[in-house]
N, C-alpha and C. Protein backbone atom coordinates (compact mmCIF):
# COMPACT_ATOMS: atom_id res chain seq x y z
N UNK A 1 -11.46 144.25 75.53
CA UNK A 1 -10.71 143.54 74.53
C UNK A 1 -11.35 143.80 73.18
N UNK A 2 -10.60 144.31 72.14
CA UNK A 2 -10.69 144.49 71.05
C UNK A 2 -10.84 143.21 70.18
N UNK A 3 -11.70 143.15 68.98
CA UNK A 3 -11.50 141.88 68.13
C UNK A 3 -11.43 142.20 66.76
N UNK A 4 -10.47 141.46 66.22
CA UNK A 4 -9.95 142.06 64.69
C UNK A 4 -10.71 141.55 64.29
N UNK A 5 -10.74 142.08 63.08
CA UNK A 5 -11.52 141.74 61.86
C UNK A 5 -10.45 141.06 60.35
N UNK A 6 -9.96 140.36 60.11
CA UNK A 6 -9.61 140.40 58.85
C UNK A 6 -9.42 141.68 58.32
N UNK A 7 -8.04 141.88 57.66
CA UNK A 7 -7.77 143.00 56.92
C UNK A 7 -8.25 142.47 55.48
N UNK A 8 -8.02 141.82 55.12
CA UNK A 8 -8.25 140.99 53.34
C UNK A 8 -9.64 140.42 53.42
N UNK A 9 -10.41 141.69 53.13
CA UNK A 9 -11.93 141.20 52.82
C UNK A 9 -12.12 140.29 51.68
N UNK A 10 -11.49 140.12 50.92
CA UNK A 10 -11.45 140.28 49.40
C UNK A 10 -11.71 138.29 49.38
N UNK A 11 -12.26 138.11 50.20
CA UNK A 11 -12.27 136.68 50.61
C UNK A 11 -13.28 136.03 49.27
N UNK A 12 -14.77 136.60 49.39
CA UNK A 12 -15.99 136.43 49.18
C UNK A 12 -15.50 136.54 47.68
N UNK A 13 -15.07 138.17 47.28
CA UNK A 13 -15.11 137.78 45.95
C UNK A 13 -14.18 137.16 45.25
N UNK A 14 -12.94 136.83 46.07
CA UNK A 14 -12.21 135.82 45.20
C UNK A 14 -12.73 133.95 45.16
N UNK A 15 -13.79 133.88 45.96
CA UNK A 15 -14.87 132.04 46.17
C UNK A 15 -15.82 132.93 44.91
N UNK A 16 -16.56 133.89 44.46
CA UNK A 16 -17.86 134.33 43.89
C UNK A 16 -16.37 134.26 42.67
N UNK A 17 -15.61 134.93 42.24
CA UNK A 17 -15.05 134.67 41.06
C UNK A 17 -14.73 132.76 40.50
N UNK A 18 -14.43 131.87 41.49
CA UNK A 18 -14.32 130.80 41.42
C UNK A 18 -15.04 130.29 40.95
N UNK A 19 -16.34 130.53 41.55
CA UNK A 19 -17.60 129.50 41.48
C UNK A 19 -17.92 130.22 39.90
N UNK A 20 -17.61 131.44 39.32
CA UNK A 20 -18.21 132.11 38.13
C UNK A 20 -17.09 131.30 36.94
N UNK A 21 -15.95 130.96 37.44
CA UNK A 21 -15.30 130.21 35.82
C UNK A 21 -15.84 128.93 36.10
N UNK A 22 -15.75 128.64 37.57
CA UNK A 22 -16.20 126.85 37.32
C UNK A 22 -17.45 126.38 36.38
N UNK A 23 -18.09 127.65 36.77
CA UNK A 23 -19.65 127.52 36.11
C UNK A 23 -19.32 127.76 34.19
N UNK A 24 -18.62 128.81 34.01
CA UNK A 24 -18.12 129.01 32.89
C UNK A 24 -17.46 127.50 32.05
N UNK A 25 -16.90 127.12 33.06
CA UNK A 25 -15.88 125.87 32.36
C UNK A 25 -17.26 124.88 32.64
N UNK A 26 -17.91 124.72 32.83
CA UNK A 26 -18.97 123.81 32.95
C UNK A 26 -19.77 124.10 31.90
N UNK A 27 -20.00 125.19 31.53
CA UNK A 27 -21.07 125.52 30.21
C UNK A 27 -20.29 124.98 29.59
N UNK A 28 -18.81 124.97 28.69
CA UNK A 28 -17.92 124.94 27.85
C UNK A 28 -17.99 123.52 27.73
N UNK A 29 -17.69 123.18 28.79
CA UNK A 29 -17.82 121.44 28.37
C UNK A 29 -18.96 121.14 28.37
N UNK A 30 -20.00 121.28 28.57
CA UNK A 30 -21.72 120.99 27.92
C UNK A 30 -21.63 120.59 27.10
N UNK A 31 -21.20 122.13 26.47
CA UNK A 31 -21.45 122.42 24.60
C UNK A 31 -20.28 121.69 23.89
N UNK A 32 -19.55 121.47 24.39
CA UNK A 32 -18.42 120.58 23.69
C UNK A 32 -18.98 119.46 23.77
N UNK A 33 -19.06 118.79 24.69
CA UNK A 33 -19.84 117.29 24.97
C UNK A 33 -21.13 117.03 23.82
N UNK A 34 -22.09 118.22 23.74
CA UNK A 34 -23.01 118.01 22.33
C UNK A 34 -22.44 118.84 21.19
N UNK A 35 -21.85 119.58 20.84
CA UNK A 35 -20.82 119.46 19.78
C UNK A 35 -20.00 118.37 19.01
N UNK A 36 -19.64 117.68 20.01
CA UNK A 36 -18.85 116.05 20.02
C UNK A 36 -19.94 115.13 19.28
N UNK A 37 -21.00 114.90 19.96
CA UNK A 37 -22.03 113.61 19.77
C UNK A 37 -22.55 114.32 18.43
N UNK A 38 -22.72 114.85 17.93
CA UNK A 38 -23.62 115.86 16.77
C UNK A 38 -22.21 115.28 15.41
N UNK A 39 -21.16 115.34 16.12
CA UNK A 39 -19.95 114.89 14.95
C UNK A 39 -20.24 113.65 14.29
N UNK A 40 -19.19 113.76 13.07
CA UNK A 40 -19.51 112.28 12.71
C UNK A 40 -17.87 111.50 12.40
N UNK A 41 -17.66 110.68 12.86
CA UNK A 41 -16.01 110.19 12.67
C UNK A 41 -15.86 109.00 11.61
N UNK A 42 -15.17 108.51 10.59
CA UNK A 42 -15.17 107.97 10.11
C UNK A 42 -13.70 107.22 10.20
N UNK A 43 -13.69 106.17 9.40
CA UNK A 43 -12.54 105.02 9.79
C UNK A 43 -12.37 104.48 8.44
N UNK A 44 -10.91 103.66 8.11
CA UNK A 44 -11.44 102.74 7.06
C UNK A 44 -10.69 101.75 7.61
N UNK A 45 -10.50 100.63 6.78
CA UNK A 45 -9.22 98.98 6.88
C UNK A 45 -9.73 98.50 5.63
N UNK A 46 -8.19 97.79 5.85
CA UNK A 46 -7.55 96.98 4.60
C UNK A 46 -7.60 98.18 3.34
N UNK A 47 -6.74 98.92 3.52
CA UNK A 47 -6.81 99.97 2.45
C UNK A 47 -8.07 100.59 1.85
N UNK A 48 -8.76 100.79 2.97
CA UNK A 48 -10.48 101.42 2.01
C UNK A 48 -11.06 100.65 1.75
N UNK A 49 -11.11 98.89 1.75
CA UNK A 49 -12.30 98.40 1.75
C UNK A 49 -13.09 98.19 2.40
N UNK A 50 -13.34 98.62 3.76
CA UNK A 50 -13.90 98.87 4.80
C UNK A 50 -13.98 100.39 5.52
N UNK A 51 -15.37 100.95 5.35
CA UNK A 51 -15.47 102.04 5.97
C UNK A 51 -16.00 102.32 6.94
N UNK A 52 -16.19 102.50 7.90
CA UNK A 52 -17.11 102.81 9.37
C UNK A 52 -17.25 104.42 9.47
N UNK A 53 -18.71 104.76 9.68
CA UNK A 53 -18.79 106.24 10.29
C UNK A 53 -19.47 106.03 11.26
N UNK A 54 -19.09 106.63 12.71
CA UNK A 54 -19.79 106.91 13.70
C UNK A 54 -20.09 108.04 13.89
N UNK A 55 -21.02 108.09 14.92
CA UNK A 55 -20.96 109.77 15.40
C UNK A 55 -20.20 109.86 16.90
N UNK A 56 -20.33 110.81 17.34
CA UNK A 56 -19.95 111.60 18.59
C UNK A 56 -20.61 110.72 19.92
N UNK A 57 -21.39 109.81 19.87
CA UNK A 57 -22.07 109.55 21.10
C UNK A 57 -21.59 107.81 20.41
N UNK A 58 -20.69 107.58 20.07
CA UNK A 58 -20.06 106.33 19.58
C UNK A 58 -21.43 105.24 19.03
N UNK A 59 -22.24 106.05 18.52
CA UNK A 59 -23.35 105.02 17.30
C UNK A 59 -22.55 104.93 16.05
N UNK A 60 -22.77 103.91 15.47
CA UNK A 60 -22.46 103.83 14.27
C UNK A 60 -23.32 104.37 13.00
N UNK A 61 -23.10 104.91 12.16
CA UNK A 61 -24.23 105.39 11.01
C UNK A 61 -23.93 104.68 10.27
N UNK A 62 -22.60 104.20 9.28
CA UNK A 62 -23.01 103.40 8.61
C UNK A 62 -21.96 102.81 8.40
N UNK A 63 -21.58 101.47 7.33
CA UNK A 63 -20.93 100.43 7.34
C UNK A 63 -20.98 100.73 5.58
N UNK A 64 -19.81 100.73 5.00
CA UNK A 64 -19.68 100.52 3.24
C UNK A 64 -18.07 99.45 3.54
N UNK A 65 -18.54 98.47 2.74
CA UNK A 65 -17.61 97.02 2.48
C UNK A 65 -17.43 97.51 0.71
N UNK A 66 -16.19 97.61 0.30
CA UNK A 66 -16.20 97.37 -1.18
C UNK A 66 -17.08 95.34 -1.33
N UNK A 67 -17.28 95.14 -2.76
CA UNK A 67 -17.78 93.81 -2.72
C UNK A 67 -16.58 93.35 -3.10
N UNK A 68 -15.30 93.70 -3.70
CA UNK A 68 -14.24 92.67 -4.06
C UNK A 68 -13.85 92.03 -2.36
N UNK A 69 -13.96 93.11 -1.42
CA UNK A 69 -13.04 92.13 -0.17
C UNK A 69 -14.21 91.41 -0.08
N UNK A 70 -15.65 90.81 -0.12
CA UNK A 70 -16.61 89.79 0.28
C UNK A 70 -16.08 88.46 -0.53
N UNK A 71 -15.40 87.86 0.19
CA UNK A 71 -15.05 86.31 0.05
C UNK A 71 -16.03 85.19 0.77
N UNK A 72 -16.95 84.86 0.22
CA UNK A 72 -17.75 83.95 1.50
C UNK A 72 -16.37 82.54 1.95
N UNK A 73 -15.27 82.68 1.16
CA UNK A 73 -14.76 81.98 1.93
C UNK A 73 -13.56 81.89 2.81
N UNK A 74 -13.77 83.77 3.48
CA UNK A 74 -13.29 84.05 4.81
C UNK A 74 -13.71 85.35 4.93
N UNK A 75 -14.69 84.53 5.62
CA UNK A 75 -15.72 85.66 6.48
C UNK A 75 -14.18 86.14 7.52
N UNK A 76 -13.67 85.62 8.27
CA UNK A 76 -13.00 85.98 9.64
C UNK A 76 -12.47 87.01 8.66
N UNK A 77 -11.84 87.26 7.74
CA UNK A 77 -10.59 88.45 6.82
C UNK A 77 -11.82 89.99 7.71
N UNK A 78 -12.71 89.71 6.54
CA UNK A 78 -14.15 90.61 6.54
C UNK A 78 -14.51 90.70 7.92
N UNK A 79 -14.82 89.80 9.01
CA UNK A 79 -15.02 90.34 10.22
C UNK A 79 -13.97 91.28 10.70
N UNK A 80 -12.82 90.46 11.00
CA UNK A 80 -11.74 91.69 11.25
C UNK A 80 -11.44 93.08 10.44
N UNK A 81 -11.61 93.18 9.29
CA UNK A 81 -11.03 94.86 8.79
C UNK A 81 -12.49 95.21 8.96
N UNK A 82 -14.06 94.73 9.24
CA UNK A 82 -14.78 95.82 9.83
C UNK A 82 -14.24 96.05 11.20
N UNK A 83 -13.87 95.15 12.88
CA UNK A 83 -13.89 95.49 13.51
C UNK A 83 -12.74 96.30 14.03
N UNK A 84 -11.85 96.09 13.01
CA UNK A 84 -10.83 97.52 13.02
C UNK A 84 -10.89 98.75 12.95
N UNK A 85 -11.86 98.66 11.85
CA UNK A 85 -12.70 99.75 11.33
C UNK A 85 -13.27 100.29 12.39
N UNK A 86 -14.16 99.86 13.29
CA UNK A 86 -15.02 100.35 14.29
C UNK A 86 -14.17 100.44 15.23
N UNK A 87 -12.98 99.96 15.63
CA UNK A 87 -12.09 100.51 16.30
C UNK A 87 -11.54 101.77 16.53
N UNK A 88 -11.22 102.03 15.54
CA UNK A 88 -9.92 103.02 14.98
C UNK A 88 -11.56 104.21 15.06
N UNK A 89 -12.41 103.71 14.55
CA UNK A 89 -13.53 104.79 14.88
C UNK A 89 -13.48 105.78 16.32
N UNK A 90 -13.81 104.92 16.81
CA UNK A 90 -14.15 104.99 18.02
C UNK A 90 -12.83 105.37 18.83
N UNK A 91 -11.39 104.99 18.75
CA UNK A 91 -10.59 105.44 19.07
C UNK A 91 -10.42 107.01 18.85
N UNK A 92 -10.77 107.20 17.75
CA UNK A 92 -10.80 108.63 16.81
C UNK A 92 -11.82 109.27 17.46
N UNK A 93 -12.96 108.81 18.55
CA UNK A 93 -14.08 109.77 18.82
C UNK A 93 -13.04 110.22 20.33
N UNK A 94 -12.09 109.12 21.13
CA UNK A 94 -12.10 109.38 22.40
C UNK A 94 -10.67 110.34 22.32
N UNK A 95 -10.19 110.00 21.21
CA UNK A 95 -9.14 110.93 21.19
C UNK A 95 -9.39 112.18 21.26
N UNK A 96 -10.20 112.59 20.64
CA UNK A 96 -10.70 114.19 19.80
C UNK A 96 -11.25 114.45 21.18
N UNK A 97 -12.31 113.42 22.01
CA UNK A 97 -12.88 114.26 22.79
C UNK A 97 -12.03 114.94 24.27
N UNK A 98 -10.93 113.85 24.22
CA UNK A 98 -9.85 113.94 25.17
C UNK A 98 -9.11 115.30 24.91
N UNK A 99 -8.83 115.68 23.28
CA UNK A 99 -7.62 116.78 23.14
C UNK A 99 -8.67 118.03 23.52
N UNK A 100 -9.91 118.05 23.10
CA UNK A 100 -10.50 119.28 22.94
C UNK A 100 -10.93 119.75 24.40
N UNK A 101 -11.37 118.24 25.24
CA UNK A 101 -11.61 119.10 26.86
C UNK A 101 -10.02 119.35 27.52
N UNK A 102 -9.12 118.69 27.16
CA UNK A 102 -7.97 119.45 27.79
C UNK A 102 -7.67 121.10 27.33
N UNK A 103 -8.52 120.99 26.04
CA UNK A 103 -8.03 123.21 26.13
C UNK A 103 -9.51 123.70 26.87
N UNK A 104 -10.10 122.99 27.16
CA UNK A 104 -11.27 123.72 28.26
C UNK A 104 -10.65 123.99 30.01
N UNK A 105 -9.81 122.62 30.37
CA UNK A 105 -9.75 122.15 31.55
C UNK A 105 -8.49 122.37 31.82
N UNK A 106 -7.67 122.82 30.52
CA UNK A 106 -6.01 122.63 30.60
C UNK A 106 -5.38 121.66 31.19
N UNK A 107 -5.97 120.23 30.85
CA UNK A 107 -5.15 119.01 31.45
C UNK A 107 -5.86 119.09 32.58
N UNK A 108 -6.59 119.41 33.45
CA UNK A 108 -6.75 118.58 34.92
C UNK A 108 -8.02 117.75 34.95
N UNK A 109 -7.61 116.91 35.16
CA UNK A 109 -8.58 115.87 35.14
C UNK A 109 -9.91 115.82 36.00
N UNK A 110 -11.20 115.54 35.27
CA UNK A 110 -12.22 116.32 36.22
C UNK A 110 -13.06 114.38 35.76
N UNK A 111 -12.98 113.53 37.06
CA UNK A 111 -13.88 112.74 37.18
C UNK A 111 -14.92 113.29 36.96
N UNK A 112 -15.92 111.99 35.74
CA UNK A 112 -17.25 111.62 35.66
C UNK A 112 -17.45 112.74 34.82
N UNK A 113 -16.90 113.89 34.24
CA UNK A 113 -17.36 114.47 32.82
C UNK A 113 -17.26 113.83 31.62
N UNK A 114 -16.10 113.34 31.54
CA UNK A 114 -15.35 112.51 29.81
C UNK A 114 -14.85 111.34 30.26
């Protein structure tokens, strides 16, 4: 009794080409991932009297309040258009980081990277 062999060797190097973009698409999003955090995003509210800049790893760097919106008598106005501010920040970091790994990943969703 004779035993075949597979005609379509071509097994090995089409898993060795796989594993070579996965690895590829894995460098790519590295460097995107510290590309990202190295950024800096900025925000404003209430028309520019409130500015927020974060960076890429969602820290904040810094906070500029014009002094006309400082009313000591409503702090709540001033709490809210900063925490809008840091909102809309931070919304602005997950957006960007969302559009830019979808042209790495082309949309497929890869748990526990982003």
């Amino acid at each position: 009794m004779k035993s075949r062999l597979p005609k379509n060797m071509g097994g090995a190097q089409n898993m060795n080409s796989m594993i070579k973009q996965a690895q590829k698409m894995q460098d790519e999003i590295t460097e995107l991932q510290t590309d990202i955090e190295a950024r800096e995003f900025s925000a404003t509210a209430g028309g520019g009297a409130v500015e927020v800049v974060v960076t890429g790893a969602k820290n904040i760097k810094s906070l500029n309040i014009k002094p006309e919106v400082v009313d000591p008598e409503d702090i709540d106005m001033l709490q809210d258009l900063i925490i809008s501010a840091i909102n809309e920040a931070m919304t602005t970091v997950e957006k960007t980081t969302e559009e830019e790994m979808n042209k790495i990943t082309g949309g497929v969703s890869l748990p526990g990277l982003f």
